[in-house]
C-alpha atoms as a PDB file:
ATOM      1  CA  UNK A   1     -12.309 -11.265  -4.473  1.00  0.00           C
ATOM      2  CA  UNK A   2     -10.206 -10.088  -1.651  1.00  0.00           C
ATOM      3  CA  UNK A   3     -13.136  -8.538   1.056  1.00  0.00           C
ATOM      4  CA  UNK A   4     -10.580  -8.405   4.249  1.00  0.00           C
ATOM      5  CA  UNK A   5      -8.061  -5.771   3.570  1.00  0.00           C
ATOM      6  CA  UNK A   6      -6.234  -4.362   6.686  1.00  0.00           C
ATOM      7  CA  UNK A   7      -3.348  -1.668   5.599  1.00  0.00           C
ATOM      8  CA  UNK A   8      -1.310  -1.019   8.540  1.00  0.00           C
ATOM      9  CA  UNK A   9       1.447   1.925   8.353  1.00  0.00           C
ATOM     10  CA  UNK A  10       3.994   2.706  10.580  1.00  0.00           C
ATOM     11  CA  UNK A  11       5.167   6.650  10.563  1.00  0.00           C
ATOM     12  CA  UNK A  12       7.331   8.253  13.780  1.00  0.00           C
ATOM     13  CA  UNK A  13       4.864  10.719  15.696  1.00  0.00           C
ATOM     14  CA  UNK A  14       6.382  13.446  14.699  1.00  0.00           C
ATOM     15  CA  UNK A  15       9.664  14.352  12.792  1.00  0.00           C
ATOM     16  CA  UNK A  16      11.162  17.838  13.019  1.00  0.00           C
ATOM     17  CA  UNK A  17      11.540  20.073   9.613  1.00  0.00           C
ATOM     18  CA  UNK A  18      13.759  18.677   6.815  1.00  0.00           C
ATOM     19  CA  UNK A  19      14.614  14.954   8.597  1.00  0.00           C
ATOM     20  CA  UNK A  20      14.182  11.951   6.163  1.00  0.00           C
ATOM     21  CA  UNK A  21      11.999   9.416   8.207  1.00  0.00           C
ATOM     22  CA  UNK A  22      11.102   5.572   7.567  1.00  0.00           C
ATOM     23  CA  UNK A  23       7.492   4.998   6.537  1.00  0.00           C
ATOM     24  CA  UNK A  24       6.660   1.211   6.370  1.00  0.00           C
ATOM     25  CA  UNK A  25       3.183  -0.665   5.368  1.00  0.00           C
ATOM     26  CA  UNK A  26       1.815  -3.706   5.149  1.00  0.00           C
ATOM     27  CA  UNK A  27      -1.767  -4.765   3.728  1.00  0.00           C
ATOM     28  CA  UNK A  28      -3.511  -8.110   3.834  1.00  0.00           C
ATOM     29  CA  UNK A  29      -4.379  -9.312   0.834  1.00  0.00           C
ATOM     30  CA  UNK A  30      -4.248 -13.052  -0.550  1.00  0.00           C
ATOM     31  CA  UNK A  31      -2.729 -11.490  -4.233  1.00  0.00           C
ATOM     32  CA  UNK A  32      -4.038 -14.424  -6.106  1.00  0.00           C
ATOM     33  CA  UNK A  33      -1.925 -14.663  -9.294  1.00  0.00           C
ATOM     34  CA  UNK A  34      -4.392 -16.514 -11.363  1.00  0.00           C
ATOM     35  CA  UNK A  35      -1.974 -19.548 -12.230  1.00  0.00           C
ATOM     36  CA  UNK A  36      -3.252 -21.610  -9.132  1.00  0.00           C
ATOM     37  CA  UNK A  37      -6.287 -24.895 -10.295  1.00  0.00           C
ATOM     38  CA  UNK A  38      -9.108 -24.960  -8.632  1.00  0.00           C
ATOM     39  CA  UNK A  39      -8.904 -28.950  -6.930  1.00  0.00           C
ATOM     40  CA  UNK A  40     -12.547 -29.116  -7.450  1.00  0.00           C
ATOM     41  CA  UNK A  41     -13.195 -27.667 -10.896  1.00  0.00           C
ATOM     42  CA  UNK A  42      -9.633 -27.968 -12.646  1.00  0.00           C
ATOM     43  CA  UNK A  43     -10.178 -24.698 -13.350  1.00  0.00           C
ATOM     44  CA  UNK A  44      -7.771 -21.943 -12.683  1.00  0.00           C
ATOM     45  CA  UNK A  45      -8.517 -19.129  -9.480  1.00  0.00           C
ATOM     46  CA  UNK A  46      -8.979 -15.918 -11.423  1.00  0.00           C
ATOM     47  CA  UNK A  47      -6.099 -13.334 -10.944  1.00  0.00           C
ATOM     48  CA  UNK A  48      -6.621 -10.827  -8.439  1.00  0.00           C
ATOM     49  CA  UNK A  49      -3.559  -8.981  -7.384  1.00  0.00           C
ATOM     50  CA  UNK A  50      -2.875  -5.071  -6.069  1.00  0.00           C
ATOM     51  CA  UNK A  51      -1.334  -3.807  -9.308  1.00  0.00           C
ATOM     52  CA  UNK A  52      -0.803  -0.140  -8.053  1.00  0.00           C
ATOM     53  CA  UNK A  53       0.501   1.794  -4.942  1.00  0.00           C
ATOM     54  CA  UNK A  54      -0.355   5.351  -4.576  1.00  0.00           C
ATOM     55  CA  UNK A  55       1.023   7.495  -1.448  1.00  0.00           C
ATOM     56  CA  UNK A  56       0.573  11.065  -1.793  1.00  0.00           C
ATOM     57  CA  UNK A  57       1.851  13.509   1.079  1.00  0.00           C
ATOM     58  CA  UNK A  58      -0.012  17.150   1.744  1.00  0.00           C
ATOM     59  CA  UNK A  59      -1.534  15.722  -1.681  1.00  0.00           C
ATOM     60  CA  UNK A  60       1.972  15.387  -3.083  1.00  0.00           C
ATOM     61  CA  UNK A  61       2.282  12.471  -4.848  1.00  0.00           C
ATOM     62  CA  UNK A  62       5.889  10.812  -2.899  1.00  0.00           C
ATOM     63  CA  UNK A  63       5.757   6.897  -4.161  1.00  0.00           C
ATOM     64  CA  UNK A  64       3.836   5.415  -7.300  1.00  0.00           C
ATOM     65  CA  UNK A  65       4.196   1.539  -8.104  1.00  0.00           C
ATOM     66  CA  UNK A  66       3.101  -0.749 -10.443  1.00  0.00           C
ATOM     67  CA  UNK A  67       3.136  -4.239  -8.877  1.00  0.00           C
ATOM     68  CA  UNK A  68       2.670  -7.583 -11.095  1.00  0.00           C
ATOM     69  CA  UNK A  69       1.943 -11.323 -10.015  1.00  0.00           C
ATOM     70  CA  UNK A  70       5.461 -12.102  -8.117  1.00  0.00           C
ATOM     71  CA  UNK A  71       4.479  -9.990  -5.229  1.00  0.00           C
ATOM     72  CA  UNK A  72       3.968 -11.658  -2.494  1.00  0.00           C
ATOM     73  CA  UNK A  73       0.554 -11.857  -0.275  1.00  0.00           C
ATOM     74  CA  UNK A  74       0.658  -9.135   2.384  1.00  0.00           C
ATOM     75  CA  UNK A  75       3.133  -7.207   0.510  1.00  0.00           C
ATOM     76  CA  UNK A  76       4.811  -5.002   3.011  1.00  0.00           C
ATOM     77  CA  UNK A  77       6.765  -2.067   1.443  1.00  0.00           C
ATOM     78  CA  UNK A  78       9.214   0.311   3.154  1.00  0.00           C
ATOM     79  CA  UNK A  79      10.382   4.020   1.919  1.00  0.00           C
ATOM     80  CA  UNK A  80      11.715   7.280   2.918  1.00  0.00           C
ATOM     81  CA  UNK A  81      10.138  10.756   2.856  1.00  0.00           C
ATOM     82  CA  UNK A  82      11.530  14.611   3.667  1.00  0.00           C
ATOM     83  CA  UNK A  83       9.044  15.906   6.577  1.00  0.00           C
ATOM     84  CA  UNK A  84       8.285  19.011   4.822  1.00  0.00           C
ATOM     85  CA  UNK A  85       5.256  20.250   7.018  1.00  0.00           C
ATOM     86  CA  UNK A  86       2.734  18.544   9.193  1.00  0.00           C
ATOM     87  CA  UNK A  87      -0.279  17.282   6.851  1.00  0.00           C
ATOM     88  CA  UNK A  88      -1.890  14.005   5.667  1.00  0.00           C
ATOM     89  CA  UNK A  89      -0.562  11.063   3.813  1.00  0.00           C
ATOM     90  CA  UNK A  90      -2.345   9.090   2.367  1.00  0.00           C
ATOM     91  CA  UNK A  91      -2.059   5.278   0.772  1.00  0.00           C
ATOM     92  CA  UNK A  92      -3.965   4.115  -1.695  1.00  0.00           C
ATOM     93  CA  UNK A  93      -4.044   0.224  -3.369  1.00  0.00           C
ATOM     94  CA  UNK A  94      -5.718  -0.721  -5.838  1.00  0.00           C
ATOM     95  CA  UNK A  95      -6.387  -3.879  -7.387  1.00  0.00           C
ATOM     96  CA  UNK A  96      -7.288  -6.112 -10.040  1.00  0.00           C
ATOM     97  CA  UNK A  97     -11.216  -5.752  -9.921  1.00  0.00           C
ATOM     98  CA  UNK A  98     -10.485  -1.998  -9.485  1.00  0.00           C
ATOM     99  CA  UNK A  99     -11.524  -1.789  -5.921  1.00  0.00           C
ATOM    100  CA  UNK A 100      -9.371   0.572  -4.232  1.00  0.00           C
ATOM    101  CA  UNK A 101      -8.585   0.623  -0.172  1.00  0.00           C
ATOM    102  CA  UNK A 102      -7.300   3.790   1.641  1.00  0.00           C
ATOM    103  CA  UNK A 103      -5.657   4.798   4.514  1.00  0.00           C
ATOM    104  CA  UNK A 104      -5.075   8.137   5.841  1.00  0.00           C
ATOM    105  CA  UNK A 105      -2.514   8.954   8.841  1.00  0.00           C
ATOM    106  CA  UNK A 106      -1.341  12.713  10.024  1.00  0.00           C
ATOM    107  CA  UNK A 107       2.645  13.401   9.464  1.00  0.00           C
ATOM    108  CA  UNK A 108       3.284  15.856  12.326  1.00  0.00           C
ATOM    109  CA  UNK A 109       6.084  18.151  11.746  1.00  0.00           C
ATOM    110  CA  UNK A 110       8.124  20.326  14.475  1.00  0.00           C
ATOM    111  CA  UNK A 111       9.963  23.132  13.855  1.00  0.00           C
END
């Protein structure tokens, strides 16, 4: 079980009304894919990958994925968003064992 998880995001500090801007994330996590032995016991490490990527804007859901057991460790993931208004966004992943790590960061918005 993954117990260090550091999500790091990258938004500009503020993006004026109707601009498309670059979010980018990255979260530690070892995404153990459940094929590797165990050198000790023989057997295998059990699977524990983030399967899903929530990021919700002004509570707007903007990016939903599904990952499976070829993403890398630390995956790092990159989009675009329309500032709309200044508000929250918010990134959730969640994995195998169902525990779920959040990070909020304020989108500022000038007119």
């Amino acid at each position: 079980m993954t117990t260090d998880i550091k999500p790091r995001i990258r938004v500009p500090k503020s993006v004026k009304k109707g601009d498309v801007f670059e979010v980018k994330t990255l979260v530690t996590h070892l995404m153990e894919s459940g094929q590797r032995p165990n050198k000790e016991t023989g057997s295998k490490y059990p699977r524990d990958i983030i399967n899903s990527f929530i990021v919700t804007y002004n509570a707007k859901e903007v990016l939903k994925a599904t990952w499976h057991a070829a993403v890398s460790a630390n995956p790092y993931t990159a989009f675009y968003v329309v500032a709309e208004e200044s508000g929250p966004m918010v990134f959730t992943w969640i994995d195998d064992n169902g525990t779920s790590y959040s990070k909020e960061v304020p989108i500022i918005v000038a007119e």
